[in-house]
N, C-alpha and C. Protein backbone atom coordinates (compact mmCIF):
# COMPACT_ATOMS: atom_id res chain seq x y z
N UNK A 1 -5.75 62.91 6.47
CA UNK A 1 -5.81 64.30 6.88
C UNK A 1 -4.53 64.60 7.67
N UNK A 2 -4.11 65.92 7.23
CA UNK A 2 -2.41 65.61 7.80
C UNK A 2 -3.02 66.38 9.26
N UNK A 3 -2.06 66.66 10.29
CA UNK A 3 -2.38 67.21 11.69
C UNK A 3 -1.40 68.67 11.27
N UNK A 4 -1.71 69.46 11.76
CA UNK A 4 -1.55 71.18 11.31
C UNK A 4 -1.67 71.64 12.41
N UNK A 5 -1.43 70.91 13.85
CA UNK A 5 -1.11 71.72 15.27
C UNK A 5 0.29 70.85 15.63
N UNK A 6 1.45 70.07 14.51
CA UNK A 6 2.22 69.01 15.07
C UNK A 6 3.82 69.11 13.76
N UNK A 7 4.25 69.19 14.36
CA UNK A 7 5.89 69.16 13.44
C UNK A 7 5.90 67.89 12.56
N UNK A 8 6.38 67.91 11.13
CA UNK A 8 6.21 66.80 10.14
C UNK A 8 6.89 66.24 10.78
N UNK A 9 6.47 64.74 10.56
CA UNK A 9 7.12 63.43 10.75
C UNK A 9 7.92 63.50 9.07
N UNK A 10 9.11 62.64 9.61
CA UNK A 10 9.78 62.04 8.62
C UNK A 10 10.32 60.46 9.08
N UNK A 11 10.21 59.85 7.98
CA UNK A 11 9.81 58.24 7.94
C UNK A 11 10.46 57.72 7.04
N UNK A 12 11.08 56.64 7.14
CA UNK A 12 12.52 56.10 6.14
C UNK A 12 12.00 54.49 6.38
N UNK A 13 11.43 53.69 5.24
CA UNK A 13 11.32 52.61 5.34
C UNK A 13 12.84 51.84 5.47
N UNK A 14 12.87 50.91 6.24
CA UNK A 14 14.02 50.26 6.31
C UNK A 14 13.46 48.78 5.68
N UNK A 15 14.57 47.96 5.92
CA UNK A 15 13.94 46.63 5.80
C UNK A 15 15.74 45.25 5.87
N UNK A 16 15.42 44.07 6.53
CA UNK A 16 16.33 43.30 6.95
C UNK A 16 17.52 43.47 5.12
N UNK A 17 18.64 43.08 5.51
CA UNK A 17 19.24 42.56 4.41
C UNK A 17 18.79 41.02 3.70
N UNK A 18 18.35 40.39 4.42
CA UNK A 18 17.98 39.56 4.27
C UNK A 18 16.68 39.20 3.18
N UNK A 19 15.83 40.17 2.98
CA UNK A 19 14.52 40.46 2.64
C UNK A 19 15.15 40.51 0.78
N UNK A 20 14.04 39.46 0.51
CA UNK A 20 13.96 39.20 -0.64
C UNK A 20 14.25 40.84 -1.35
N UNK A 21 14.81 41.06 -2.73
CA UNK A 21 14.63 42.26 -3.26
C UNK A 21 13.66 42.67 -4.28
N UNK A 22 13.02 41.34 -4.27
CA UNK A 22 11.65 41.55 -5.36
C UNK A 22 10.47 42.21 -4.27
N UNK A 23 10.70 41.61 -2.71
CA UNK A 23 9.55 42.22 -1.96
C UNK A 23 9.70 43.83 -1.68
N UNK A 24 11.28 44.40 -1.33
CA UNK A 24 11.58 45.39 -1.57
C UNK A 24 10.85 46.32 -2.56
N UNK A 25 11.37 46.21 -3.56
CA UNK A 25 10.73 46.54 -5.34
C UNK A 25 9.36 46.64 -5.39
N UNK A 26 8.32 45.46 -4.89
CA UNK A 26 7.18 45.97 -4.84
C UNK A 26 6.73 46.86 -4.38
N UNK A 27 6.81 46.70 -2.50
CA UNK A 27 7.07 47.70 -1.76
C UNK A 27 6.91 49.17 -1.96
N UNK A 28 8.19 49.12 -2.71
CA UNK A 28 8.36 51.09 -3.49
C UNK A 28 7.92 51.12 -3.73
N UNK A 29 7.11 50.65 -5.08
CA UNK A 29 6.30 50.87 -6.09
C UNK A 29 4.99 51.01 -5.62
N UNK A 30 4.67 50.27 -4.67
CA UNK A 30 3.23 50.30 -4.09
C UNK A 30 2.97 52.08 -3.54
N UNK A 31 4.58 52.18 -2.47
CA UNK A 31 4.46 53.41 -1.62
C UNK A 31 4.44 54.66 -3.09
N UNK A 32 5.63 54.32 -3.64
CA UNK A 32 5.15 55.62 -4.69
C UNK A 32 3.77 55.52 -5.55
N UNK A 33 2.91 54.82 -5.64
CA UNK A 33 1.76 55.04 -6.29
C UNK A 33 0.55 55.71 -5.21
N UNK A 34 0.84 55.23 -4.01
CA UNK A 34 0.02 55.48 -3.10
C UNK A 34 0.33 56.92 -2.71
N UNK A 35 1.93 57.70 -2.80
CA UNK A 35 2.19 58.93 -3.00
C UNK A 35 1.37 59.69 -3.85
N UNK A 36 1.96 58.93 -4.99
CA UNK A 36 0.80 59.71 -6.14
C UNK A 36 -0.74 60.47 -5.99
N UNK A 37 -1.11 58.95 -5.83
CA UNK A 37 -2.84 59.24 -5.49
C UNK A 37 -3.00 60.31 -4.23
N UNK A 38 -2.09 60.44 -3.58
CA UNK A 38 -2.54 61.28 -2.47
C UNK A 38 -1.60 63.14 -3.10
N UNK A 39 -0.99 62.91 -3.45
CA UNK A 39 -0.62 64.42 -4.39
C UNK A 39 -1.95 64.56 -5.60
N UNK A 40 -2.40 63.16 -5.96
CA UNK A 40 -3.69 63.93 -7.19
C UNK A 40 -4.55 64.39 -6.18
N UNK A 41 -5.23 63.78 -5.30
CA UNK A 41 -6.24 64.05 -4.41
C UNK A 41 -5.65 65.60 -3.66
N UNK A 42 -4.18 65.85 -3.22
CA UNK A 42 -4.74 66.78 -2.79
C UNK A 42 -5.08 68.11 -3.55
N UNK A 43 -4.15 68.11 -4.75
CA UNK A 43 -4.46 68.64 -6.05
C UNK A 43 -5.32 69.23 -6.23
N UNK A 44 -6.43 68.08 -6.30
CA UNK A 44 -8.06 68.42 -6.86
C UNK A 44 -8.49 68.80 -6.07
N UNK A 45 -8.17 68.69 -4.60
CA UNK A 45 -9.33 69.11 -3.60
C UNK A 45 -8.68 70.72 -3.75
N UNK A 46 -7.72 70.92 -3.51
CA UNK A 46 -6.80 72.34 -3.77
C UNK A 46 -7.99 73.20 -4.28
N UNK A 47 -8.26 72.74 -5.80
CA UNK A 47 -8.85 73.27 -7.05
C UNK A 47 -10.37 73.12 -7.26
N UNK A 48 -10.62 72.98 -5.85
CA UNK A 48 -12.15 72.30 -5.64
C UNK A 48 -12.72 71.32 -6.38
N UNK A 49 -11.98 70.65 -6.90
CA UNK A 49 -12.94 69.36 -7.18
C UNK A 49 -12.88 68.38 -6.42
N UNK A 50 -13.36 67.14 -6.35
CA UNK A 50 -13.47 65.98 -5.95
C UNK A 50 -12.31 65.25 -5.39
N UNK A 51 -12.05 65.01 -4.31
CA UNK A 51 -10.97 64.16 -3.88
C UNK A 51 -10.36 62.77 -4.12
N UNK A 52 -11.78 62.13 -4.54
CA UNK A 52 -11.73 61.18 -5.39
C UNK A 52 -11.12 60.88 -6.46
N UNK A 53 -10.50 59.80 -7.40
CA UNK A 53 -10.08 59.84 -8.64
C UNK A 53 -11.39 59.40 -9.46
């Protein structure tokens, strides 16, 4: 639930140079799917359906 009395946060994953680039890679992929699901959800709730997938 986002907060709607508070100025957006903005958030920049960092990570060591050091750090494997396959853990990197997952990483994204995890955060952009987890983007996703939360743009379908808010979508549907938008359009009154189910928030759920």
């Amino acid at each position: 639930m986002p907060f709607r009395d508070a100025p957006p946060l903005e958030w920049v994953p960092t990570w060591l140079a050091a750090t494997p680039a396959a853990a990197v890679h997952a990483f994204n992929e995890l955060a952009r799917d987890a983007a996703a699901l939360l743009r379908l959800a808010t979508v549907r709730a938008d359009f009154g359906g189910s928030a759920a997938p």
